[in-house]
PDB file of N, CA and C in Angstrom:
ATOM      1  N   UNK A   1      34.199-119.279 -56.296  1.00  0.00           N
ATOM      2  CA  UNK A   1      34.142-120.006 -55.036  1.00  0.00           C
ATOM      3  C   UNK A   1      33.408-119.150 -54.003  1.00  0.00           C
ATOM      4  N   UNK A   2      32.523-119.803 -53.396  1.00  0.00           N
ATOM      5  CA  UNK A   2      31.856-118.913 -52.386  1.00  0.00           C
ATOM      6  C   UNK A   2      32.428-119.006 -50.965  1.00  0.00           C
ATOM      7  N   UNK A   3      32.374-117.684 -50.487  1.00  0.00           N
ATOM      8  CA  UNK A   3      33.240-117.547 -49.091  1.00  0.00           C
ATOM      9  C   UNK A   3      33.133-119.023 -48.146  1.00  0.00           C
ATOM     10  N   UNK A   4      32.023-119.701 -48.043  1.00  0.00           N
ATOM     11  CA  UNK A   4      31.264-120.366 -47.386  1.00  0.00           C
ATOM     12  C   UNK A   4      32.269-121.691 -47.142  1.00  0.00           C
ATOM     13  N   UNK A   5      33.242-121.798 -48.414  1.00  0.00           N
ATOM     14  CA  UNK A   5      33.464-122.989 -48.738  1.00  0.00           C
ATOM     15  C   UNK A   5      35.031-122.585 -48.957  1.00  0.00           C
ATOM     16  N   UNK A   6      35.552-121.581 -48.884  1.00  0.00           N
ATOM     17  CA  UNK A   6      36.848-121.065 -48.811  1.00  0.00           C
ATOM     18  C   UNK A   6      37.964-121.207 -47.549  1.00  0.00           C
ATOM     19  N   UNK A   7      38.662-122.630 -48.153  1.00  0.00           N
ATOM     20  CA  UNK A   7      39.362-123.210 -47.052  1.00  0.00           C
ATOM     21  C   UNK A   7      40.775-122.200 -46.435  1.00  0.00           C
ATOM     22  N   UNK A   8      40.949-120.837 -46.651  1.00  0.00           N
ATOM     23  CA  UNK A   8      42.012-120.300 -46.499  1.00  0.00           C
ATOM     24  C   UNK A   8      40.863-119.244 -45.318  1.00  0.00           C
ATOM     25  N   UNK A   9      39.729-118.860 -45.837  1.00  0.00           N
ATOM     26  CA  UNK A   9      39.005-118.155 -44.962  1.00  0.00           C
ATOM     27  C   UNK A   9      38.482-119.083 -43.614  1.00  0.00           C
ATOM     28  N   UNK A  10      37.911-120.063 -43.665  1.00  0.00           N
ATOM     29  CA  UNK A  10      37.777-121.349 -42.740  1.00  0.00           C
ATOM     30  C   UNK A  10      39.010-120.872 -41.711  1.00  0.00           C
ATOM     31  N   UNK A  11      40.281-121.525 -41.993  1.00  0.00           N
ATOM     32  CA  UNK A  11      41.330-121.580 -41.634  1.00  0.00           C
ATOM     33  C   UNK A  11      41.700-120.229 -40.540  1.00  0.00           C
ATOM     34  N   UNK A  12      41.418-119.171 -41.470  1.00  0.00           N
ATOM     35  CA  UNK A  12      41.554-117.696 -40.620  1.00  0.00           C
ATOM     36  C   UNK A  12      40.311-117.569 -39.478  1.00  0.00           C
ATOM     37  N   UNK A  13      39.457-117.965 -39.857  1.00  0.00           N
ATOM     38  CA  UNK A  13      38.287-117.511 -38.877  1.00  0.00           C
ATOM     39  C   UNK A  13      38.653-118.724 -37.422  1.00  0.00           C
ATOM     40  N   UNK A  14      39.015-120.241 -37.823  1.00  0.00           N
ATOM     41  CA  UNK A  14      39.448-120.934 -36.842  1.00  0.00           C
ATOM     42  C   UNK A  14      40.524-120.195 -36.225  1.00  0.00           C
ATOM     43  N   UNK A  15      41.454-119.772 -36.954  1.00  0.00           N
ATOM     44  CA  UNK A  15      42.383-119.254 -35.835  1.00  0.00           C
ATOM     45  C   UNK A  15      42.263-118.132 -35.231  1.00  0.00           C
ATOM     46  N   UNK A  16      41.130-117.238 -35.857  1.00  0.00           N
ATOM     47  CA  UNK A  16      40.945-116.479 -35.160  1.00  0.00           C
ATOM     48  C   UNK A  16      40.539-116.600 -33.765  1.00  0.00           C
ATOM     49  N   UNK A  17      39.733-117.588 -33.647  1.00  0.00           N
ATOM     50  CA  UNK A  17      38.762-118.306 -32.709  1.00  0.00           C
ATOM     51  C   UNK A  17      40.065-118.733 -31.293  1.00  0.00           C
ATOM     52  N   UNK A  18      41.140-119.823 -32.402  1.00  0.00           N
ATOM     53  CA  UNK A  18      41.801-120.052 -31.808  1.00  0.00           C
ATOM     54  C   UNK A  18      42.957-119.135 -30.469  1.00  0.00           C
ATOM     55  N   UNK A  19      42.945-118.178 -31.481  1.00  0.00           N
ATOM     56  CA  UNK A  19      44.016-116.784 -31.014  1.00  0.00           C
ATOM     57  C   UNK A  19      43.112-116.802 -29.566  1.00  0.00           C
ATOM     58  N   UNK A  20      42.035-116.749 -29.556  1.00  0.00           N
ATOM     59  CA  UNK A  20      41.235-116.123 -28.262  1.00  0.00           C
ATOM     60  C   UNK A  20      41.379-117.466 -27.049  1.00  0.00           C
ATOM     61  N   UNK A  21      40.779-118.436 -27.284  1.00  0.00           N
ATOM     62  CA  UNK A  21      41.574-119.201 -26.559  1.00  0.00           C
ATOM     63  C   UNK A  21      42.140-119.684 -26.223  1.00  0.00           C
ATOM     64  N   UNK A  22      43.686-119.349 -26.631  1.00  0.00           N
ATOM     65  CA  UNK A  22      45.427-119.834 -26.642  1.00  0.00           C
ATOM     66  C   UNK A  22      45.402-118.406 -25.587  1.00  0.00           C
ATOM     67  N   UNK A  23      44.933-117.362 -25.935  1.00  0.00           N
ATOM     68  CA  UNK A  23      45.209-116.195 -24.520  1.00  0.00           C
ATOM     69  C   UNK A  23      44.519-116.637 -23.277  1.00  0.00           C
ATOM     70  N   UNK A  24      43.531-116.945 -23.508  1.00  0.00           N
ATOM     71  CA  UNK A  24      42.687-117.284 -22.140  1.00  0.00           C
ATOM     72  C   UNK A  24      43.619-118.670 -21.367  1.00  0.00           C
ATOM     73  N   UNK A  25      43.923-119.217 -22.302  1.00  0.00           N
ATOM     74  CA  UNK A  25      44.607-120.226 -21.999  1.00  0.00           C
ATOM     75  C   UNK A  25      45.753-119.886 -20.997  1.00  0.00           C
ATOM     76  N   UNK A  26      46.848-118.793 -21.511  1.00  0.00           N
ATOM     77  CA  UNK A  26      48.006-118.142 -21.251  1.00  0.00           C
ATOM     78  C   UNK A  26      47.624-117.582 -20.562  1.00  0.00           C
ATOM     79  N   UNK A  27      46.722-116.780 -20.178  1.00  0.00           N
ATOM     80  CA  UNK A  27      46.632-116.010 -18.848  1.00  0.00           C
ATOM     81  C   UNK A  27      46.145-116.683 -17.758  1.00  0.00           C
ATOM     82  N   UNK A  28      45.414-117.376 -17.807  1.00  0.00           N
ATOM     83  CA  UNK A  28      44.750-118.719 -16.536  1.00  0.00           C
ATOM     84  C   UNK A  28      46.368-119.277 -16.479  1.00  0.00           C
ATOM     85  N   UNK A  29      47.250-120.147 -17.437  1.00  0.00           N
ATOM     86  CA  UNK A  29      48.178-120.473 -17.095  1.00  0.00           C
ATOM     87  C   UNK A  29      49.432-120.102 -16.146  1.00  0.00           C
ATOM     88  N   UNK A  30      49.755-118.894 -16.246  1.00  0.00           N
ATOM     89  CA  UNK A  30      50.618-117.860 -16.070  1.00  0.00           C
ATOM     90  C   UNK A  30      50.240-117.741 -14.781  1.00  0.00           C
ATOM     91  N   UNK A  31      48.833-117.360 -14.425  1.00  0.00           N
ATOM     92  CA  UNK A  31      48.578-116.863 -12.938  1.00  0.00           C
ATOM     93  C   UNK A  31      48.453-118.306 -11.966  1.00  0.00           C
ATOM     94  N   UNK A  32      47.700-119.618 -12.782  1.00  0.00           N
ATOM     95  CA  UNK A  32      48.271-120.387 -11.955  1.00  0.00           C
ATOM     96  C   UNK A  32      50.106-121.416 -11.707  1.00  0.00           C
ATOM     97  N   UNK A  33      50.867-120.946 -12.835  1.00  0.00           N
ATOM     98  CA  UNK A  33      51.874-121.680 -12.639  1.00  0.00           C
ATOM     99  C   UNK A  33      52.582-120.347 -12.037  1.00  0.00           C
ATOM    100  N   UNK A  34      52.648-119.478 -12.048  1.00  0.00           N
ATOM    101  CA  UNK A  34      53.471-117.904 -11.964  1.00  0.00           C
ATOM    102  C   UNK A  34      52.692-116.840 -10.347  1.00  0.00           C
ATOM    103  N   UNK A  35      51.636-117.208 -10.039  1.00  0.00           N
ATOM    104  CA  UNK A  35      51.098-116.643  -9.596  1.00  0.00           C
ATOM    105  C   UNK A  35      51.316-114.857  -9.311  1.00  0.00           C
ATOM    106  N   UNK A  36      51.207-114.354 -10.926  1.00  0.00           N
ATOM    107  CA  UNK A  36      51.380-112.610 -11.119  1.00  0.00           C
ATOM    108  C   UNK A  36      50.780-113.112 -12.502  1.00  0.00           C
ATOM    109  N   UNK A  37      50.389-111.649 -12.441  1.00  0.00           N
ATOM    110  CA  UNK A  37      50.246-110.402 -13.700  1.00  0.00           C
ATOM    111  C   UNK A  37      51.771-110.784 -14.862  1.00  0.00           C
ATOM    112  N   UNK A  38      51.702-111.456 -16.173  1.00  0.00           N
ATOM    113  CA  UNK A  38      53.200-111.181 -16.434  1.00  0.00           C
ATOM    114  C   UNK A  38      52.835-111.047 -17.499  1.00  0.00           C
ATOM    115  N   UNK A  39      53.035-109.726 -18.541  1.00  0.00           N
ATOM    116  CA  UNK A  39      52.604-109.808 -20.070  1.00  0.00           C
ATOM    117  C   UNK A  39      53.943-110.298 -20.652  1.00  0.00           C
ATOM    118  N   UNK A  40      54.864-109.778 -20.388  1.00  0.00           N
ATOM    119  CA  UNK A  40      55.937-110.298 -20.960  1.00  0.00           C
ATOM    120  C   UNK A  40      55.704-112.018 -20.871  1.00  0.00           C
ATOM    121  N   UNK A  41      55.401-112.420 -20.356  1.00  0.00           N
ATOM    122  CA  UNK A  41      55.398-113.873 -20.327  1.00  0.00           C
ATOM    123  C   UNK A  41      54.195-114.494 -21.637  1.00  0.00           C
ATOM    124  N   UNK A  42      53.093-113.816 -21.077  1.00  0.00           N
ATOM    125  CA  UNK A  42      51.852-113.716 -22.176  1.00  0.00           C
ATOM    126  C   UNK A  42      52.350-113.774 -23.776  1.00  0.00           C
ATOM    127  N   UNK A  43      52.973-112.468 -23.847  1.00  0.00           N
ATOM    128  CA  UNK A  43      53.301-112.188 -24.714  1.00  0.00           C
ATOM    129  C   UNK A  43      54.755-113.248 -25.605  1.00  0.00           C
ATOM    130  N   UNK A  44      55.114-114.232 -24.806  1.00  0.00           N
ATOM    131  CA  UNK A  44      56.265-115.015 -25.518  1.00  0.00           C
ATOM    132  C   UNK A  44      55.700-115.896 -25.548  1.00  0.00           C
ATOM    133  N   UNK A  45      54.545-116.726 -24.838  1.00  0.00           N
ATOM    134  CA  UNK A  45      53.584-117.960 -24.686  1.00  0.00           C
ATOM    135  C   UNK A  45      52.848-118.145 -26.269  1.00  0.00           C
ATOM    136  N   UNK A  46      52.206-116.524 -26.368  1.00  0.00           N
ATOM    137  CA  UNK A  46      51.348-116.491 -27.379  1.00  0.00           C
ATOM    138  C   UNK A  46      51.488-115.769 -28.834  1.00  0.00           C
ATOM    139  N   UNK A  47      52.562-115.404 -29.048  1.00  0.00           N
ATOM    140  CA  UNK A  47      53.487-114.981 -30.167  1.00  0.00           C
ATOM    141  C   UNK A  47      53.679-115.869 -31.742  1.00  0.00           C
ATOM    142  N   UNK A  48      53.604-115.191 -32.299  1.00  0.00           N
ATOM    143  CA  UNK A  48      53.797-116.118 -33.493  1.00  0.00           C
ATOM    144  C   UNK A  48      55.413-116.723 -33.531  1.00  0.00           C
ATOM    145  N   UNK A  49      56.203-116.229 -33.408  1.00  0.00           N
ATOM    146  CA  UNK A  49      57.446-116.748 -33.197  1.00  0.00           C
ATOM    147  C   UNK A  49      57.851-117.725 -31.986  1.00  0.00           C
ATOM    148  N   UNK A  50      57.031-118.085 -30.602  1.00  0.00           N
ATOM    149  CA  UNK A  50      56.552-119.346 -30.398  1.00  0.00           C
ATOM    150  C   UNK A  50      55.727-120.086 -31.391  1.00  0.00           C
ATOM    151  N   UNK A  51      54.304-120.032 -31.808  1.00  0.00           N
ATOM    152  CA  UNK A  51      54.172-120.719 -31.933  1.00  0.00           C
ATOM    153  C   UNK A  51      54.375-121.383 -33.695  1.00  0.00           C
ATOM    154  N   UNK A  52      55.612-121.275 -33.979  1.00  0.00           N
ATOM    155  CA  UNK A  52      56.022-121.492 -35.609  1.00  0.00           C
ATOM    156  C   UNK A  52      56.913-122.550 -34.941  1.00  0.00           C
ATOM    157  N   UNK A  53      57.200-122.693 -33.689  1.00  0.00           N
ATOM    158  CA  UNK A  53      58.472-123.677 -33.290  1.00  0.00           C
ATOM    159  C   UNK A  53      56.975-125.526 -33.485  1.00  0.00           C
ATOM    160  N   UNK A  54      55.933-124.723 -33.575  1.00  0.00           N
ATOM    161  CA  UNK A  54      55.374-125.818 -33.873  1.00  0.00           C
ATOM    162  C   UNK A  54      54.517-125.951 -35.088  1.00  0.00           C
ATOM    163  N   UNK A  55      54.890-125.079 -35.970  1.00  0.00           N
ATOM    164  CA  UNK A  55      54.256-125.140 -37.344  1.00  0.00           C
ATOM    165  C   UNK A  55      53.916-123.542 -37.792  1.00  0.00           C
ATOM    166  N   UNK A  56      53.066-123.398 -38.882  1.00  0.00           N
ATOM    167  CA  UNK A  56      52.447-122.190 -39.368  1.00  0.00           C
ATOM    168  C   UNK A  56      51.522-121.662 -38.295  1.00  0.00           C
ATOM    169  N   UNK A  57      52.226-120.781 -37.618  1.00  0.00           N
ATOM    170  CA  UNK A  57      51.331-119.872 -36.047  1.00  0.00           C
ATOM    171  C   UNK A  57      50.083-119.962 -36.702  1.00  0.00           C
ATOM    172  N   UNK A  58      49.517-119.401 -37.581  1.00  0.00           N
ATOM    173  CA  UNK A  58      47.939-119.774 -38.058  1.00  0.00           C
ATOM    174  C   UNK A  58      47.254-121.065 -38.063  1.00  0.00           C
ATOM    175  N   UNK A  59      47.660-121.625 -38.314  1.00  0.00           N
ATOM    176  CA  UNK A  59      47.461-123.242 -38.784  1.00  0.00           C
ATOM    177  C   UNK A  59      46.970-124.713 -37.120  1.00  0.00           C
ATOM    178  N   UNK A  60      48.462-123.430 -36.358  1.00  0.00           N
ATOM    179  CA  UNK A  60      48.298-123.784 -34.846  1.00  0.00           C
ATOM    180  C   UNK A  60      47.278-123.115 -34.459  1.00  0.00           C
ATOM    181  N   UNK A  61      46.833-122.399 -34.537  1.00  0.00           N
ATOM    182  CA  UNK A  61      45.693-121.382 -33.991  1.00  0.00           C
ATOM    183  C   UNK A  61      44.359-122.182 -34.165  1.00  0.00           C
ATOM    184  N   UNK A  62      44.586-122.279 -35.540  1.00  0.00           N
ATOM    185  CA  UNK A  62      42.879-122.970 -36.653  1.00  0.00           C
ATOM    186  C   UNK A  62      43.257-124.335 -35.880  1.00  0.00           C
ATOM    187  N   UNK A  63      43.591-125.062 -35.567  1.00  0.00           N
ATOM    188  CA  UNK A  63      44.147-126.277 -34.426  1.00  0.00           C
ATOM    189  C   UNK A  63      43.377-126.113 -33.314  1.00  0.00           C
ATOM    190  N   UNK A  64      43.753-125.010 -32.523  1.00  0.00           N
ATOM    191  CA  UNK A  64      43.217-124.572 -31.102  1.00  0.00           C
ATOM    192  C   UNK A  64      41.601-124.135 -31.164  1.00  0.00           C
ATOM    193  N   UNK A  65      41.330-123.323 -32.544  1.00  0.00           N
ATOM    194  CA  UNK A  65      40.145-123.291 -32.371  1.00  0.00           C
ATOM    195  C   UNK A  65      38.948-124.154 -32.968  1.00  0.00           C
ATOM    196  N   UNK A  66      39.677-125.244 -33.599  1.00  0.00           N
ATOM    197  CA  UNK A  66      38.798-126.652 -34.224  1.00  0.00           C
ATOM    198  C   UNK A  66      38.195-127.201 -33.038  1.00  0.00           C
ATOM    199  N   UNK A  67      39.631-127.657 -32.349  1.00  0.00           N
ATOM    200  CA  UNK A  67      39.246-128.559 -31.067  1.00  0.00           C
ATOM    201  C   UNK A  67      38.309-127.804 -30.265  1.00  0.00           C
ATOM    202  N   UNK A  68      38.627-126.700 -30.236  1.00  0.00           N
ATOM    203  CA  UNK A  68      37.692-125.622 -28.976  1.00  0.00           C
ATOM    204  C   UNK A  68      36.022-125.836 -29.443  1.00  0.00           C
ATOM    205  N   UNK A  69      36.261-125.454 -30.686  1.00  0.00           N
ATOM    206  CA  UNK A  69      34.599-125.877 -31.530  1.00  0.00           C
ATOM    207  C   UNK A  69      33.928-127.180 -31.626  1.00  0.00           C
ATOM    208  N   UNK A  70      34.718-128.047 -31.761  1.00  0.00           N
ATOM    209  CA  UNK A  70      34.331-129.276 -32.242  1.00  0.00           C
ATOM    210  C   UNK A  70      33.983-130.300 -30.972  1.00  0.00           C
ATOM    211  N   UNK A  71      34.670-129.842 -29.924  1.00  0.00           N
ATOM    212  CA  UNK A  71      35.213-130.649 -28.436  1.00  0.00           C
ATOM    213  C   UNK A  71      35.203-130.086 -26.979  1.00  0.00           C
ATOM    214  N   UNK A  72      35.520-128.913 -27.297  1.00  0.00           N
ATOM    215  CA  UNK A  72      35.101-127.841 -26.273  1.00  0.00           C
ATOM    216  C   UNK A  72      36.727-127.166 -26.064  1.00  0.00           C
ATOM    217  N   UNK A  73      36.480-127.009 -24.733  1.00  0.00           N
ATOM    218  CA  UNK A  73      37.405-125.958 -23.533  1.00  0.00           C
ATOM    219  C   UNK A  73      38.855-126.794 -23.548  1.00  0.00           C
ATOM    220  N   UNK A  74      37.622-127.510 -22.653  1.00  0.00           N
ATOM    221  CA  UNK A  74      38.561-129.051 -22.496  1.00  0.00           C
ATOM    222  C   UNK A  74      39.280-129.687 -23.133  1.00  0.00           C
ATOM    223  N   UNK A  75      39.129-129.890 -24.154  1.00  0.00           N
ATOM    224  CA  UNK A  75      39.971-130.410 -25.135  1.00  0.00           C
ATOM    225  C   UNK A  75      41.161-129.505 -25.618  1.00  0.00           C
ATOM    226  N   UNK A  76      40.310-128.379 -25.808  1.00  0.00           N
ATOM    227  CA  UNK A  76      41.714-127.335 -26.321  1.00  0.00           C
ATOM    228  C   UNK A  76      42.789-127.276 -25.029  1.00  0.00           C
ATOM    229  N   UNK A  77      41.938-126.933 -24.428  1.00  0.00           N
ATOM    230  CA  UNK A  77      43.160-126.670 -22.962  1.00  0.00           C
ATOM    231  C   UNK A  77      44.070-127.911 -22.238  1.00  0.00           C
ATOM    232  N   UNK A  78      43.365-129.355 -22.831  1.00  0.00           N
ATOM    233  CA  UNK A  78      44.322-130.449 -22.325  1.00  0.00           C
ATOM    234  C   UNK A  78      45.490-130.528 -23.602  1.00  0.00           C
ATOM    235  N   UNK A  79      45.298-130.135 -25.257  1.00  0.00           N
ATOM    236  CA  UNK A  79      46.412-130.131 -26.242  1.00  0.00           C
ATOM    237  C   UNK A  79      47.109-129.150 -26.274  1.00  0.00           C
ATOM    238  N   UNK A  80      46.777-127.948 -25.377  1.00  0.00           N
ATOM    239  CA  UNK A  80      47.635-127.106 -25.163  1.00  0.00           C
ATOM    240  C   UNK A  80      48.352-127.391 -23.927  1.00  0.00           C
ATOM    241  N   UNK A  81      48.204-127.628 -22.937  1.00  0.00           N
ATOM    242  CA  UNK A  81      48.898-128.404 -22.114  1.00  0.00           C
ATOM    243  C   UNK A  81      49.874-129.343 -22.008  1.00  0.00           C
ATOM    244  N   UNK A  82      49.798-130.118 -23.247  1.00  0.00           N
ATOM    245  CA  UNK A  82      50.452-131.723 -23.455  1.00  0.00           C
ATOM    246  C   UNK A  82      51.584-130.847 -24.760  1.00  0.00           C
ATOM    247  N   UNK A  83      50.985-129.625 -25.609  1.00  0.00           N
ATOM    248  CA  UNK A  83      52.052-129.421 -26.617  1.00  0.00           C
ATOM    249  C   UNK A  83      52.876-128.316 -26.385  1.00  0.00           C
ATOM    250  N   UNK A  84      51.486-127.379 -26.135  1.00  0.00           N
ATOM    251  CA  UNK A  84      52.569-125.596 -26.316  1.00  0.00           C
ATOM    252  C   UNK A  84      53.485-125.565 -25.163  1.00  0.00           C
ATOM    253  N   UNK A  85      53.018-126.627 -23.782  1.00  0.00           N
ATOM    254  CA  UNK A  85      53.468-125.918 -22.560  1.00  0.00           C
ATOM    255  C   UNK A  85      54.752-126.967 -22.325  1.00  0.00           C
ATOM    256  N   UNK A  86      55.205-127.971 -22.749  1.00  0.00           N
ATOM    257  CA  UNK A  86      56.430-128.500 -22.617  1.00  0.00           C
ATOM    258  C   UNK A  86      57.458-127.959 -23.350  1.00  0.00           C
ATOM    259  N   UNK A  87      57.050-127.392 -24.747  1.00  0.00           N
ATOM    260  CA  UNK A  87      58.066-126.959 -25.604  1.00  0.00           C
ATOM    261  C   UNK A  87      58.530-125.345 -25.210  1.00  0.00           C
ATOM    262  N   UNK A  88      57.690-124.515 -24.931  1.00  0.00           N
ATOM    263  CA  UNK A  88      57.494-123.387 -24.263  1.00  0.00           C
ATOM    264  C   UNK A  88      58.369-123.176 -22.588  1.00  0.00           C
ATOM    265  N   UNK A  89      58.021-124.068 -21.654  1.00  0.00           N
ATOM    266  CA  UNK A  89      59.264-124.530 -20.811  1.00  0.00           C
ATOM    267  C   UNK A  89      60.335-125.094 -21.324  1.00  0.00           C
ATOM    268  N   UNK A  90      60.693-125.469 -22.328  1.00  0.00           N
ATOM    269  CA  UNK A  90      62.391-125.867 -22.280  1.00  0.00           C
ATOM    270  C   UNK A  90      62.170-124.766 -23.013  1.00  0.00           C
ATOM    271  N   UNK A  91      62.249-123.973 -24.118  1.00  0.00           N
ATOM    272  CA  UNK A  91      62.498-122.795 -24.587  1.00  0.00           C
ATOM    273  C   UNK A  91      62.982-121.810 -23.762  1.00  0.00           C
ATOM    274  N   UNK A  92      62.471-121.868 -22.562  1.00  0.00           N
ATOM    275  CA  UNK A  92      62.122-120.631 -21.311  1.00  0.00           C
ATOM    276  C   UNK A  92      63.703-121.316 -20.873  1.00  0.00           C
ATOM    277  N   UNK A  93      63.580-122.545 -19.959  1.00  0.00           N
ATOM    278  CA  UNK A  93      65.386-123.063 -19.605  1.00  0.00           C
ATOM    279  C   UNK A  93      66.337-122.810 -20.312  1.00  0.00           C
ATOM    280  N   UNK A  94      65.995-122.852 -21.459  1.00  0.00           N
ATOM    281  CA  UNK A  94      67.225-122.264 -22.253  1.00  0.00           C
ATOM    282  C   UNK A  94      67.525-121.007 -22.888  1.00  0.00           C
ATOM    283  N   UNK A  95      66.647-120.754 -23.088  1.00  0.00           N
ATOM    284  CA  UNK A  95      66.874-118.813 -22.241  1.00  0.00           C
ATOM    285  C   UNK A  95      67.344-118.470 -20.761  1.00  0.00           C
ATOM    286  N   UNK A  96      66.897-119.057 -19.937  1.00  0.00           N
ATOM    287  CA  UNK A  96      67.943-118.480 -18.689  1.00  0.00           C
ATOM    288  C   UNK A  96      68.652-119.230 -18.185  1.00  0.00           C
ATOM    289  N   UNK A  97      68.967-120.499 -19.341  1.00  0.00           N
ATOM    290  CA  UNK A  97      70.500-120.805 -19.418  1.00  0.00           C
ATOM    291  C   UNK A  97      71.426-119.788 -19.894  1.00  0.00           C
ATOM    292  N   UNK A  98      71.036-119.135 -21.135  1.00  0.00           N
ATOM    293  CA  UNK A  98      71.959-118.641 -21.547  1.00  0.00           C
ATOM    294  C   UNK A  98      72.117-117.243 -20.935  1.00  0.00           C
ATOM    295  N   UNK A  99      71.293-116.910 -20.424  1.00  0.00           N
ATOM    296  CA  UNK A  99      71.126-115.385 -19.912  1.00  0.00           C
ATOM    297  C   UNK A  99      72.586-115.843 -18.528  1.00  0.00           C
ATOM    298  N   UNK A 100      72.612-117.307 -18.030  1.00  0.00           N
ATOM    299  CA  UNK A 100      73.108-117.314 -16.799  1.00  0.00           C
ATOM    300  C   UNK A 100      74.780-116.833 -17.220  1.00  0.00           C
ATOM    301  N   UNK A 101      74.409-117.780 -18.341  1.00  0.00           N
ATOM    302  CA  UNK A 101      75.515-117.987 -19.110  1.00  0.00           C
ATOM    303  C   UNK A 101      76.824-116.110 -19.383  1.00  0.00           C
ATOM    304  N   UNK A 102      75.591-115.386 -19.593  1.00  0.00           N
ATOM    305  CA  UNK A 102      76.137-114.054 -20.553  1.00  0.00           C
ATOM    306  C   UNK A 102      76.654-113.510 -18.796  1.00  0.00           C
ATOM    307  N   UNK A 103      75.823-113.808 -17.637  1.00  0.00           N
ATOM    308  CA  UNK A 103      76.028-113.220 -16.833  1.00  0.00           C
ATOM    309  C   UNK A 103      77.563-113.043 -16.298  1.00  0.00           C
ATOM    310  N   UNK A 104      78.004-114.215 -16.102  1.00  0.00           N
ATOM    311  CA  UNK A 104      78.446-115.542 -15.498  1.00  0.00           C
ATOM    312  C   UNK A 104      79.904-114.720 -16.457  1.00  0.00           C
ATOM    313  N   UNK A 105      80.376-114.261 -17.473  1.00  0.00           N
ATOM    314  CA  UNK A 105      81.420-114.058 -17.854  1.00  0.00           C
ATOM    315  C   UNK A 105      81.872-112.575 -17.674  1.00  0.00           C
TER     316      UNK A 105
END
């Protein structure tokens, strides 16, 4: 099989693609919903253990960077908007639910 046509390499190079603009994404996001600097935040937005709450973190990636290729900016940044960032806020509420929670006793 030649690399060319190697759907597991495809897959990696999209998400590689993808990885880059799911950060750009997360950091434009962050500074306009957060207005700071927050890696810790970065860093839970764009994590593989977020994003497995919506499938194989790779798979989501090769996702982000199809659309980015195929459709543009725009596109990636309105399905990241409509998916990662609703599930990603209640994740976040219920973390400092429970944090209120641990306090609180």
């Amino acid at each position: 099989m030649s690399q060319r046509h190697d759907p597991v390499r495809t897959e990696r190079e999209l998400a590689w693609t993808g990885d880059a603009v799911l950060s750009l994404f997360a950091r434009e996001w962050i500074l306009r919903h957060h207005g700071r600097l927050d890696s810790a935040l970065f860093a839970a937005l764009t994590c593989n253990s977020f994003l497995s709450a919506l499938g194989n973190p790779t798979r989501v990636e090769a996702l982000i960077g199809t659309l980015y290729r195929e459709q543009g900016l725009d596109a990636a940044t309105r399905w990241m908007e409509e998916h990662l960032v609703p599930l990603f806020e209640k994740q976040q509420r219920n973390r400092d639910r429970v944090e209120r929670g641990k306090k609180e006793k």
